[in-house]
N, C-alpha and C. Protein backbone atom coordinates (compact mmCIF):
# COMPACT_ATOMS: atom_id res chain seq x y z
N UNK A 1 -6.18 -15.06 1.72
CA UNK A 1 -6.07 -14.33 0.47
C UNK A 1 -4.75 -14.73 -0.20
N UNK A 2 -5.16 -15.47 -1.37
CA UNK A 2 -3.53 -15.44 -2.44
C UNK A 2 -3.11 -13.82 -2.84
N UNK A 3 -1.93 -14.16 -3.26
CA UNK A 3 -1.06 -12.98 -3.61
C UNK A 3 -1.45 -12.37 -4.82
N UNK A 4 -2.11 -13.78 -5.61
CA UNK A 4 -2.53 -12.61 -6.89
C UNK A 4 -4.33 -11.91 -6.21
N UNK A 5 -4.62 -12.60 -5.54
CA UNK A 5 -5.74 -11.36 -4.78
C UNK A 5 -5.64 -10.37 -4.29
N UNK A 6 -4.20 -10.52 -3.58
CA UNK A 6 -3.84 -8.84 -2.64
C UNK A 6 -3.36 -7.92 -3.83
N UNK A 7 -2.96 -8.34 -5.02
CA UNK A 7 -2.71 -7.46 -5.87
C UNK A 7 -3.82 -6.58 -6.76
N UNK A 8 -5.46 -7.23 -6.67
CA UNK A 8 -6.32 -6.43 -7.27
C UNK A 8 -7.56 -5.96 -6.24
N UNK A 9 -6.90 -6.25 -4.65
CA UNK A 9 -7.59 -6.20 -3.63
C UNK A 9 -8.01 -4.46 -3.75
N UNK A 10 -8.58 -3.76 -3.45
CA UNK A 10 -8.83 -2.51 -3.04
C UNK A 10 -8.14 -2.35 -1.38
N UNK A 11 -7.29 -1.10 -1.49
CA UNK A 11 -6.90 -1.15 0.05
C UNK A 11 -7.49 0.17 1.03
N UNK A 12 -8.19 0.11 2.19
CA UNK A 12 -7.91 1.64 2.32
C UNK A 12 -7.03 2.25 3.16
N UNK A 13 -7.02 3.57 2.92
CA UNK A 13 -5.47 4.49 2.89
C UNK A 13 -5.31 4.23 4.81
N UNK A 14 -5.99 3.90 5.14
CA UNK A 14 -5.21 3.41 7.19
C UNK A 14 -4.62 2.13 6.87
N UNK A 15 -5.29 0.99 6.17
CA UNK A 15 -4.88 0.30 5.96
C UNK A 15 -3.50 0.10 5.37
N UNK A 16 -3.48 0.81 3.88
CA UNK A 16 -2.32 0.58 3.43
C UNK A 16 -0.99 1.82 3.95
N UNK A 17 -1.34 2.24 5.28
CA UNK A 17 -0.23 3.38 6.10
C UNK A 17 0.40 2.17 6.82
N UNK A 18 -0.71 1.35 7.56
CA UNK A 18 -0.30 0.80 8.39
C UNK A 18 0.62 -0.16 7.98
N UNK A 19 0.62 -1.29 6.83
CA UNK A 19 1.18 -1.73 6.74
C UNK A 19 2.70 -1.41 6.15
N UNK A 20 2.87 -0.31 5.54
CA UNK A 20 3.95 0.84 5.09
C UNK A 20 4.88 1.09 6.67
N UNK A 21 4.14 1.17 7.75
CA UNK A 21 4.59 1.31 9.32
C UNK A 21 5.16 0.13 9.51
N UNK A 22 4.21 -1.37 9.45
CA UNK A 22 4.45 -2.36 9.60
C UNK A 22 6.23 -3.04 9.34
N UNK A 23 6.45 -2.90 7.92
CA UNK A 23 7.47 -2.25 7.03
C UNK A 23 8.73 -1.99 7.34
N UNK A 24 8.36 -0.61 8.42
CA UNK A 24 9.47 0.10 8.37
C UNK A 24 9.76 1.47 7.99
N UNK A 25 8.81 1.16 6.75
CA UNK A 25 8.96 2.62 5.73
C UNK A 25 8.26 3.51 6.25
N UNK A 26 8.70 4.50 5.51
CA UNK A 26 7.97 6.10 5.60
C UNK A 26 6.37 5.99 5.11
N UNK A 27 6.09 6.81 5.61
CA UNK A 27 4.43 6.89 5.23
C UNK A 27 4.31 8.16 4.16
N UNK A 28 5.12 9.30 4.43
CA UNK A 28 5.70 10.46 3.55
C UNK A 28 6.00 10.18 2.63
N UNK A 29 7.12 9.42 2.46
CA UNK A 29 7.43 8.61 1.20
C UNK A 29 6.49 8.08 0.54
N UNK A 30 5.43 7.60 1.05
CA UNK A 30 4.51 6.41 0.10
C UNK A 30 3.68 6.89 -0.75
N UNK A 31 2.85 8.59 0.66
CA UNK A 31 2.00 9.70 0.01
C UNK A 31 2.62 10.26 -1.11
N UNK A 32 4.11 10.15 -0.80
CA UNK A 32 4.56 11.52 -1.79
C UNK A 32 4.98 10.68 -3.49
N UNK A 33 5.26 9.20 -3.50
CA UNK A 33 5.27 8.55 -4.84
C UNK A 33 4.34 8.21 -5.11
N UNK A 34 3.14 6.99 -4.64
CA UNK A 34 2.28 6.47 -4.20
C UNK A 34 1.19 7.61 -4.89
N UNK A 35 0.58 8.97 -3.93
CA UNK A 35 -0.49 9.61 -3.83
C UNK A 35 -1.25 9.53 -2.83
N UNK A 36 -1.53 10.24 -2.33
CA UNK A 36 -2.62 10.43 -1.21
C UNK A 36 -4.44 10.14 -1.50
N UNK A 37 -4.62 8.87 -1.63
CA UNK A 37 -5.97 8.63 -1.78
C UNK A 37 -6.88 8.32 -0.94
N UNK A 38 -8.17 7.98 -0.86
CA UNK A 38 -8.86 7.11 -0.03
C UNK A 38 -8.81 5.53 -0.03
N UNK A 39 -8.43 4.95 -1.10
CA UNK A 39 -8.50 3.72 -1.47
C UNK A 39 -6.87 3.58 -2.25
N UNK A 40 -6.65 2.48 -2.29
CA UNK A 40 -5.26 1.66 -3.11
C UNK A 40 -5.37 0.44 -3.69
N UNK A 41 -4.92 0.12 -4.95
CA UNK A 41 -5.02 -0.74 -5.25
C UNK A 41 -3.74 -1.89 -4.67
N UNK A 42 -4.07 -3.13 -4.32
CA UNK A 42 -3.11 -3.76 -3.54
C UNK A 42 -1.92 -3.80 -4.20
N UNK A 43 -1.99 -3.79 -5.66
CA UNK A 43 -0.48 -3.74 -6.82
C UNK A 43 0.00 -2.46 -6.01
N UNK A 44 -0.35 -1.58 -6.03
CA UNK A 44 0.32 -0.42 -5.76
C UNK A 44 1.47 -0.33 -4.42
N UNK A 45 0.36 -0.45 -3.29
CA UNK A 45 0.66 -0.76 -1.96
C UNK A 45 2.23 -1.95 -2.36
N UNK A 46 2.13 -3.20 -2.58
CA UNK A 46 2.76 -3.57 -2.67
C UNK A 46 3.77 -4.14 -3.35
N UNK A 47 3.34 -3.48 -4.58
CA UNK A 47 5.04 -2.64 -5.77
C UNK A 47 6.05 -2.04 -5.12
N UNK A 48 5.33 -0.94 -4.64
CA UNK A 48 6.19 0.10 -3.42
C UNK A 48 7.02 -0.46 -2.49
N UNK A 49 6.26 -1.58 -1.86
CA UNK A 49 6.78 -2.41 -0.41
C UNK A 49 7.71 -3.11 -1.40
N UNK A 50 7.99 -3.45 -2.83
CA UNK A 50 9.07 -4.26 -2.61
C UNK A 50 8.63 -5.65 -3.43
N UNK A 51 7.56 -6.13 -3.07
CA UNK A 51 6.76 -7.48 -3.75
C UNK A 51 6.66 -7.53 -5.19
């Protein structure tokens, strides 16, 4: 997957915890800017992370 794919990828929410763990970061943190969904869009997930 290119990078501009992970950015309109759909993620779901184990998925995008885990890699938030992966990280380093808080998972609290991510729910609490982020939102608590079932799904993520990969921009999101990895705006947050920094990318």
């Amino acid at each position: 997957m290119t990078f501009e794919e992970a950015l309109v990828a759909l993620v779901p929410r184990a998925a995008a915890l885990a890699e938030v763990r992966v990280h380093g970061c808080d998972e609290g943190e991510f729910l609490t800017e982020v939102g608590d969904r079932e799904e993520y869009l990969g921009e999101d997930v990895l705006g947050w992370l920094g990318y």
